[in-house]
Protein backbone atom coordinates (compact mmCIF):
# COMPACT_ATOMS: atom_id res chain seq x y z
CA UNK A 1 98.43 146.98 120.36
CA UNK A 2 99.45 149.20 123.72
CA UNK A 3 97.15 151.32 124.56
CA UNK A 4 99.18 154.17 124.22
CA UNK A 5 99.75 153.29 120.19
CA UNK A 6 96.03 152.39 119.72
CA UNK A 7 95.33 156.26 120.38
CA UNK A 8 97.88 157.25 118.41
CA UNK A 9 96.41 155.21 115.76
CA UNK A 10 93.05 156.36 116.87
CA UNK A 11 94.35 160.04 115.60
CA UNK A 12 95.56 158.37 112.30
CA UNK A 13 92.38 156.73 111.14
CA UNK A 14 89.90 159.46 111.81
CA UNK A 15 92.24 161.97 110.59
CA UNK A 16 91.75 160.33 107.43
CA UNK A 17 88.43 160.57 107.17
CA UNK A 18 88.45 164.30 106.38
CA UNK A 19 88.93 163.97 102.96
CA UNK A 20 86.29 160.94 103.13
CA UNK A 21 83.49 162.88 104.52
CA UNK A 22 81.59 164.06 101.57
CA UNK A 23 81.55 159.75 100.77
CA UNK A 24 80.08 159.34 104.10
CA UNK A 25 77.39 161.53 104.25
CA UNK A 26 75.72 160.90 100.81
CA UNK A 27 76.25 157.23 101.29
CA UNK A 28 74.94 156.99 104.95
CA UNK A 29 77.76 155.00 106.26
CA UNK A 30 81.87 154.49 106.75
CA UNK A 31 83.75 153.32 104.31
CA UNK A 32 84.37 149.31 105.53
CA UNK A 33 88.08 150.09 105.06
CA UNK A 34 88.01 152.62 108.09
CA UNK A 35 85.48 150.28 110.01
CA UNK A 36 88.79 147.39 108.92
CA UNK A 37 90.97 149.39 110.38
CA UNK A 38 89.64 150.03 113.50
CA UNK A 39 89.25 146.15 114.28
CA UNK A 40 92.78 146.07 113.52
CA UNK A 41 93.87 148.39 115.81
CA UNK A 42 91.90 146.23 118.46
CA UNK A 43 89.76 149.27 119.07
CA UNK A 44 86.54 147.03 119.36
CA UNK A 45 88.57 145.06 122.13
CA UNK A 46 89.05 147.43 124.87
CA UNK A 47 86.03 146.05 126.99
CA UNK A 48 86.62 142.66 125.92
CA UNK A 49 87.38 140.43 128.81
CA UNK A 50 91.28 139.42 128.85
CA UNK A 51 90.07 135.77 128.78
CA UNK A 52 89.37 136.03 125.28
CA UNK A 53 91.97 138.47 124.00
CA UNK A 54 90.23 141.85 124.80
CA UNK A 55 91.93 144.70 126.82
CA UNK A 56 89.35 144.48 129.38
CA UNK A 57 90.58 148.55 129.65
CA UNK A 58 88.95 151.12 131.92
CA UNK A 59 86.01 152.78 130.78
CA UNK A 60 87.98 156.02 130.58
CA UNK A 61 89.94 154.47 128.15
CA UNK A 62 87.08 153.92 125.36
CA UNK A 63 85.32 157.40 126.46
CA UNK A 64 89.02 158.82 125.28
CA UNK A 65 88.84 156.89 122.06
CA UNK A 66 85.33 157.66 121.44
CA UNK A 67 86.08 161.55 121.81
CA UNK A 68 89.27 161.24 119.57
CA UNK A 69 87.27 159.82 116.55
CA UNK A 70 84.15 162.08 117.07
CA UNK A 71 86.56 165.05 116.99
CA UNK A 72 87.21 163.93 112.96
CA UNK A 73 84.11 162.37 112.63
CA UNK A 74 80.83 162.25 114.67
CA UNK A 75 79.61 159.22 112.79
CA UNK A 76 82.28 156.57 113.19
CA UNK A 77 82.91 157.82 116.82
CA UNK A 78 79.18 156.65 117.58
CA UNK A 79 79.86 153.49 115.79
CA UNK A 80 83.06 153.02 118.13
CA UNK A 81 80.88 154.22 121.25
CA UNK A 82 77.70 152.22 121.23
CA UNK A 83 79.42 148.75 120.02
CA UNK A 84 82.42 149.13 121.77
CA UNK A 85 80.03 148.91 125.03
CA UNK A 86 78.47 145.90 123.78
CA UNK A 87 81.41 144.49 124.30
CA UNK A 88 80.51 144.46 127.66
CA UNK A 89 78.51 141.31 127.28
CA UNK A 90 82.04 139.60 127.18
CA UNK A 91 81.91 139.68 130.79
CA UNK A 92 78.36 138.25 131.18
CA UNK A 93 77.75 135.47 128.75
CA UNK A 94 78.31 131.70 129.08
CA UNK A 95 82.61 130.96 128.92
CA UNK A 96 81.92 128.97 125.78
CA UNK A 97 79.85 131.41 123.96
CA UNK A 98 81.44 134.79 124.89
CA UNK A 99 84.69 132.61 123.56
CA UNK A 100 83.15 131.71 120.03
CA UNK A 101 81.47 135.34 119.93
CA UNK A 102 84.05 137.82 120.69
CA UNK A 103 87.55 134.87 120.83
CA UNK A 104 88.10 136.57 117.51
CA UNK A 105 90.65 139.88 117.46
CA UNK A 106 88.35 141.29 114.77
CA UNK A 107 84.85 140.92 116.62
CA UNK A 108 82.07 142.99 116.84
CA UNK A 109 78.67 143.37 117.95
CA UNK A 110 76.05 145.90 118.19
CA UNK A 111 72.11 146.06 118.17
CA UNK A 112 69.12 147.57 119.72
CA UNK A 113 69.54 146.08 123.43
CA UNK A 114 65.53 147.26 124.00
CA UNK A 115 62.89 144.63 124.29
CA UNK A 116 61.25 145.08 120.68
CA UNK A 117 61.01 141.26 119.95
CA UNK A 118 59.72 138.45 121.24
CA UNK A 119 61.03 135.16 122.25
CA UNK A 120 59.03 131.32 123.43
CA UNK A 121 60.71 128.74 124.82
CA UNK A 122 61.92 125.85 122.49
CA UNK A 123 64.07 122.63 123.34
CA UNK A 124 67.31 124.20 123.58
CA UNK A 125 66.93 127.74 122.89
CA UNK A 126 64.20 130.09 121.73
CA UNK A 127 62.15 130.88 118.84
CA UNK A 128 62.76 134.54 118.74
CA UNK A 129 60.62 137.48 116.06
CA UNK A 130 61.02 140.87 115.80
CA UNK A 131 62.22 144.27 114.50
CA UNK A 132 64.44 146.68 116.01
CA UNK A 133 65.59 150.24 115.13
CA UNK A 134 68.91 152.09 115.29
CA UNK A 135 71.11 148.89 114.03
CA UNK A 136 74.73 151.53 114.42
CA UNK A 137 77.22 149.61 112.34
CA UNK A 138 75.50 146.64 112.15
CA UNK A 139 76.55 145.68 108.90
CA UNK A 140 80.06 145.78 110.01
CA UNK A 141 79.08 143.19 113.22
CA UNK A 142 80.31 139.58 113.51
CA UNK A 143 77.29 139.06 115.28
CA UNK A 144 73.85 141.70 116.28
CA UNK A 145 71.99 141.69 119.26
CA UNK A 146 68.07 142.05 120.12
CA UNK A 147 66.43 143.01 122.58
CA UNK A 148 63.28 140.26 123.79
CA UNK A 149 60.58 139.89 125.84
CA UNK A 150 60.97 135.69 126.54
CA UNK A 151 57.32 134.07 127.23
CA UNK A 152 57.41 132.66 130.77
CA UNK A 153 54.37 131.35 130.67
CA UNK A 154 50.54 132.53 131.44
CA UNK A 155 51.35 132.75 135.69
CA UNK A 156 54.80 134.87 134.85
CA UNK A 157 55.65 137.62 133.50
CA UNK A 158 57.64 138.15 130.51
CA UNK A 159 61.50 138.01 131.34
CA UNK A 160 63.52 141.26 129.10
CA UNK A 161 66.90 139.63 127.85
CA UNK A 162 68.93 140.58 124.58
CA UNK A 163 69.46 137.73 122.26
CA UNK A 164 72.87 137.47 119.99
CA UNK A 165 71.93 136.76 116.42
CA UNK A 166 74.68 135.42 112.91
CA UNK A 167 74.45 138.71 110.87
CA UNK A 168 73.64 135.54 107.82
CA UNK A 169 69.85 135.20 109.65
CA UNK A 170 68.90 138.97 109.71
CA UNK A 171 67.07 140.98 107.46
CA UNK A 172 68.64 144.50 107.05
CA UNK A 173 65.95 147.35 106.23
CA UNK A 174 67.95 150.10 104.35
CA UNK A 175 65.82 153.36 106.49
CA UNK A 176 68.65 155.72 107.68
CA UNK A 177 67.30 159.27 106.06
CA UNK A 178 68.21 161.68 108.95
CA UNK A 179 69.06 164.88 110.02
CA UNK A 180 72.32 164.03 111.49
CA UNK A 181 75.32 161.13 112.29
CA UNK A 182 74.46 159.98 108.63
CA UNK A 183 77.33 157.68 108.39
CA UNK A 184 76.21 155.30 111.14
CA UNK A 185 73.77 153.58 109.18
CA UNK A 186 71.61 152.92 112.15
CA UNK A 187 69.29 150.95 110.09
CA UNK A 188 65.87 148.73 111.16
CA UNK A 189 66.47 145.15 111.12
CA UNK A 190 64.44 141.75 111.95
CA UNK A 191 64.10 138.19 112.52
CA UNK A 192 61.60 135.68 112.05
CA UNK A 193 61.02 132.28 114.16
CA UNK A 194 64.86 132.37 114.24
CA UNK A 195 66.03 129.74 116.66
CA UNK A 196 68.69 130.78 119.15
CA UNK A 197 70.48 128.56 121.19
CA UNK A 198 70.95 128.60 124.94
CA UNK A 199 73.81 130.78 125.71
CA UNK A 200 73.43 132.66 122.99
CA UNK A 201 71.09 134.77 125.05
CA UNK A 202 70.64 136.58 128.11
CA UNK A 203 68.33 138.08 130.84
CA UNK A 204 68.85 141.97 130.55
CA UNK A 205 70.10 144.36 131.98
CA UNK A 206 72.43 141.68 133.66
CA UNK A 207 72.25 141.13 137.72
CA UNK A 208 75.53 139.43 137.78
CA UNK A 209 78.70 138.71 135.33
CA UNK A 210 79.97 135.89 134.93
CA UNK A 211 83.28 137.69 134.72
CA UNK A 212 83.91 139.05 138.87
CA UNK A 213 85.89 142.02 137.44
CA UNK A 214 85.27 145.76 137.90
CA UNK A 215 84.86 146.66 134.09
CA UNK A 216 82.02 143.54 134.20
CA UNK A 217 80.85 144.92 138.07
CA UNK A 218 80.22 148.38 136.25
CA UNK A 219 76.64 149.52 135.16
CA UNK A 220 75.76 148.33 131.46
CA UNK A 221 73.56 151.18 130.91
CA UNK A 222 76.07 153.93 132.53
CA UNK A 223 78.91 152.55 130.52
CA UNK A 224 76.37 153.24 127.49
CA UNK A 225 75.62 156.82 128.60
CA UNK A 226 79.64 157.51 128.87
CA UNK A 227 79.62 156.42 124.96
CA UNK A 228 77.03 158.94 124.12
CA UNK A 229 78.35 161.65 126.12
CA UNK A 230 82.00 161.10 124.64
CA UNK A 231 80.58 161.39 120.80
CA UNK A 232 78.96 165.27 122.60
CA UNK A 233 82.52 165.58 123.85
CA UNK A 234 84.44 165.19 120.53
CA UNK A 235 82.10 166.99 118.56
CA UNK A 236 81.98 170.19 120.96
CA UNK A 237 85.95 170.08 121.50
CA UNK A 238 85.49 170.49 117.29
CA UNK A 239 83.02 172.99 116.76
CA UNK A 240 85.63 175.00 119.51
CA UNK A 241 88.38 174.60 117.48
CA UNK A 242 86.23 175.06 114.18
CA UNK A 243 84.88 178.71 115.58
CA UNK A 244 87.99 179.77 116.57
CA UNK A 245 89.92 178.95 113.27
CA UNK A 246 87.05 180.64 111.31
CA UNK A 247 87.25 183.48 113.98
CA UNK A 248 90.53 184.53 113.03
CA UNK A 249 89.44 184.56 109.34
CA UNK A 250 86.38 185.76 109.04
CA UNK A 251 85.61 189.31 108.68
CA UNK A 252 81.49 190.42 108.67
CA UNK A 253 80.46 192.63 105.85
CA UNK A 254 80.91 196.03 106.57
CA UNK A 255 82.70 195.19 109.49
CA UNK A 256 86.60 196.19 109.58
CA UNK A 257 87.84 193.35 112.52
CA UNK A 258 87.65 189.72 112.09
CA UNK A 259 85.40 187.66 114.54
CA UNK A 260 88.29 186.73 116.54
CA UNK A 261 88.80 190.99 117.62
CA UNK A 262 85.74 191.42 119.11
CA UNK A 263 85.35 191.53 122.70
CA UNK A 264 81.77 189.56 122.30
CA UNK A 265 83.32 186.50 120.69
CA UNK A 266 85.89 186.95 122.94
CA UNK A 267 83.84 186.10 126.08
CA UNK A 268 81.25 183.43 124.44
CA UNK A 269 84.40 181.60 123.45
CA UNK A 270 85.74 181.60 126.90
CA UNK A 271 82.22 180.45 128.06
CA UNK A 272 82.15 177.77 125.73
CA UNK A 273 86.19 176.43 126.85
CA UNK A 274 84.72 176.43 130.66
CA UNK A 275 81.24 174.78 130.19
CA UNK A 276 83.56 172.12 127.51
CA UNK A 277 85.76 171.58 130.41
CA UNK A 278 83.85 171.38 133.37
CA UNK A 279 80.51 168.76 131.67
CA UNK A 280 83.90 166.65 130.71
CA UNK A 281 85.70 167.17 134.10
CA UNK A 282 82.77 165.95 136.08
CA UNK A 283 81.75 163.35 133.74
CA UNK A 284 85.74 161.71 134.37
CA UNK A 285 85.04 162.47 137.99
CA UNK A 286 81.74 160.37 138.34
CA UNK A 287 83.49 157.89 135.90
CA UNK A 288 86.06 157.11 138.48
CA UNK A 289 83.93 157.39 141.26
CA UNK A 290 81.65 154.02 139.75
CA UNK A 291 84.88 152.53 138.90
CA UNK A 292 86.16 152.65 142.59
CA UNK A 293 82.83 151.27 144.07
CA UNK A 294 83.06 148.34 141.20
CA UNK A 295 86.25 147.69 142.56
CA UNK A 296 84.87 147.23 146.05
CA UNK A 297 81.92 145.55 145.03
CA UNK A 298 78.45 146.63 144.22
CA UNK A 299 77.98 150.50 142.99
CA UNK A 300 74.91 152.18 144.89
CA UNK A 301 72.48 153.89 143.18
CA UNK A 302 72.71 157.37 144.23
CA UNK A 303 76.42 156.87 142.72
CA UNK A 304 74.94 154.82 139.19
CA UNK A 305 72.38 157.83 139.31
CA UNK A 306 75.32 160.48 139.67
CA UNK A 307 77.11 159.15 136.18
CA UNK A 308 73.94 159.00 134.38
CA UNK A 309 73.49 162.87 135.56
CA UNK A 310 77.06 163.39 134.46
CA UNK A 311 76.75 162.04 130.94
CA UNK A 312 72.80 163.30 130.23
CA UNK A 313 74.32 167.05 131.45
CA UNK A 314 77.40 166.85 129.60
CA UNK A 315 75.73 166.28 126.44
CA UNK A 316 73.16 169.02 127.60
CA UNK A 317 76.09 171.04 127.92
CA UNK A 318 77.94 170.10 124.45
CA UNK A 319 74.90 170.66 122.32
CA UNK A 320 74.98 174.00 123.98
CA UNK A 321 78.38 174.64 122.84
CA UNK A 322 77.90 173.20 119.24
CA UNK A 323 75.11 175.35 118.89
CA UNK A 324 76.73 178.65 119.92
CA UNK A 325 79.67 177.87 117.66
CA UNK A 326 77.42 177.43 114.88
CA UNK A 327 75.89 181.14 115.51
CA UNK A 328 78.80 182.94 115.85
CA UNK A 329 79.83 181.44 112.23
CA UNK A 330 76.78 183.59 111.04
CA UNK A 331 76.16 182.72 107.81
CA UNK A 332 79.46 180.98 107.05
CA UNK A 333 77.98 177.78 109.74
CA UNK A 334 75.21 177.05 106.88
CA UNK A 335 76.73 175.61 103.94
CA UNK A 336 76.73 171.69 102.97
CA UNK A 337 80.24 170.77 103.16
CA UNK A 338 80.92 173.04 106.37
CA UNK A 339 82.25 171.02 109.27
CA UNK A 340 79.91 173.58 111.69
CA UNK A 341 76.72 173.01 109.87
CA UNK A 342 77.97 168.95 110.45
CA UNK A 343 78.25 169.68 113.83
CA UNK A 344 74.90 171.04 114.55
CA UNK A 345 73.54 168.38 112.67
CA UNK A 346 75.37 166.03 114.85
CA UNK A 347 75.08 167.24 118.68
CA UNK A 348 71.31 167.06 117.91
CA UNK A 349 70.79 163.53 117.08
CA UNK A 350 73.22 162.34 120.21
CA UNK A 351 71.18 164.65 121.97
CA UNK A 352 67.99 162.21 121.54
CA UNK A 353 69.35 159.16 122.56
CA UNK A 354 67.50 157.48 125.63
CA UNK A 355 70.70 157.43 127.72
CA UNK A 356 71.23 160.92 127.52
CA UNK A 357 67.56 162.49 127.40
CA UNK A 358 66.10 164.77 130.07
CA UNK A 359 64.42 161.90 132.14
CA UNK A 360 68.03 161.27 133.57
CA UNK A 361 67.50 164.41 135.44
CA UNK A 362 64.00 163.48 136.87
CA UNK A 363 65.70 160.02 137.99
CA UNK A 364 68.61 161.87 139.35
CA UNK A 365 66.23 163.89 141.08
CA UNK A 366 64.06 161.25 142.67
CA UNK A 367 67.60 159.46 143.62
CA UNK A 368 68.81 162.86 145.57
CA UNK A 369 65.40 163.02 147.40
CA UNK A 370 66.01 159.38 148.72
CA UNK A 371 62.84 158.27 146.60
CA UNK A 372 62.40 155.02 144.89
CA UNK A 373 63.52 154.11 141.29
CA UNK A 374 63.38 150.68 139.05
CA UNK A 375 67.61 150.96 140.02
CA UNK A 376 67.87 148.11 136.83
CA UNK A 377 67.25 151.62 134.43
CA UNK A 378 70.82 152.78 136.27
């Protein structure tokens, strides 16, 4: 599917969750019919290398389809945004492997890429045990990743890598009971002594891809932080459209003007439109920037460090927004089944995701001053 018609279908699918979403939050996940028709729309391909049937897209291209379901649906546009960038590893495993793991037009993976488990050397593989958190969508994954610290030995230290796991060997721990993006069903999981072939892991973050391409040149870890940032994106672009509707609607007890006639509302809204459109404007900016250094070759760090300060401040910004929307809805924002009171509950759990949180700033920071960083957290 063109590009063009996958967003179109984009529009289609989580415009039909709407009338799903009451299913989706008491269940704690997507219906696997939405989740179906994603893969078919190739959605879970666009960072796929083009050497095994991916659209190897720009990463503008998934940030747009991330925003477009999170508009509908906060839940299912994280499950697009943090598996759609695993995808990445397309570009840096083994030919063979990345061919039998992601060859397939309805692939998927996903998993907690941080070094939770551990991993010993065994004749051909590793021997790898461990638990991981925040499993988004994992039960909808072809195959799950770990993150592992491999034993090098007593005179080494321990090398961080992410291993690629059949969803068939892993215990799924049903925990989601959260405040907010209920429908991800970011569950615990775990192995135990599971052997994994070489190839079917890697060190991690990556230094090289095996792919020489500028989607596969681009900062894992960035690319992750433009997921998050698009589900803040989507969700404030709602609650602005959400406010406004109820704006024109709503008029307070006692009061004889609706929300949308008062001068007050009028200039928080207009707030709200500029801070939307500038966090998203220099998000795309920095985006582009990274993408024309990949192109060249390496990115440096003070330009990895300016996307990471794009994406942590634009969902700084959005949970601002969200917020503010919900408080102008006075009491109407408060009531299960209200898509503001979803909202809130929302913004605030992309707002704790590592990739986004508040020591991107202090990096950012140290990067401006010329000071040094661990430039693999980039």
């Amino acid at each position: 599917m063109e590009l063009t018609a996958l967003h179109a279908r984009l529009h289609e699918i989580g415009a039909s969750t709407e009338e799903q979403n009451s299913d989706i939050l008491q269940n704690r996940f997507v219906p696997d019919e939405l989740v179906n028709q994603l893969k078919d729309a190739g959605a879970f391909q666009l960072w796929v290398a083009q050497s095994y049937g991916g659209h190897q897209s720009h990463v503008l291209d998934l940030m747009q389809a991330v925003q477009t379901l999170s508009y509908y649906n906060g839940s299912l546009g994280w499950i697009l945004g943090v598996t759609g960038t695993a995808a990445l590893s397309s570009g840096y495993l083994p030919a063979e492997v990345a061919q039998k793991i992601y060859g397939h037009p309805r692939a998927m993976t996903g998993g907690w890429a941080a070094p939770a488990g551990r991993a010993k050397r065994a004749e051909g593989g590793l021997l790898v045990s461990g638990k991981w958190s925040w499993g988004s969508g994992i039960r909808y994954c072809s195959h799950i990743v770990g993150g592992i610290l491999v034993n090098q030995g007593e005179d080494q230290r321990p090398l961080s890598a992410i291993a690629f796991f059949d969803p068939k060997d892993v215990t799924f721990i049903d925990n989601w009971e959260v405040l907010g993006l209920n429908g991800t069903n970011s569950i615990d999981y775990q192995v135990k002594s599971l052997f994994v072939p070489d190839g079917y892991w890697m060190p991690f973050p990556v230094r090289k891809a095996q792919i020489d391409e500028t989607l596969y040149r681009f900062s894992f870890l960035g690319a992750l932080s433009t997921g998050v940032a698009s589900v803040g994106l989507g969700l404030a672009q709602r609650a602005i459209d959400e406010i406004m509707k109820l704006s024109k609607q709503k008029v307070p007890n006692g009061a004889r003007r609706s929300l949308s006639e008062r001068p007050v509302v009028h200039e928080k809204v207009a707030i709200m439109q500029a801070r939307y459109q500038s966090c998203k404007l220099l998000l795309e900016e920095n985006v582009r920037k990274n993408w024309a250094e990949a192109e060249k070759g390496n990115i440096s760090a003070l330009t990895k460090s300016e996307l990471r300060l794009a994406s942590t401040y634009a969902v700084e910004e959005c949970t601002a927004i969200v917020s503010q929307a919900y408080k102008i809805g006075g009491g109407s924002s408060i009531w299960n089944g209200v898509k503001l009171q979803e909202l809130l509950k929302d913004i605030h759990v992309v707002s704790q995701h590592g990739m986004v949180g508040p020591s991107n700033f202090e990096i950012a920071g140290r990067v401006a001053f010329d000071l040094k960083v661990n430039e693999w957290l980039l």
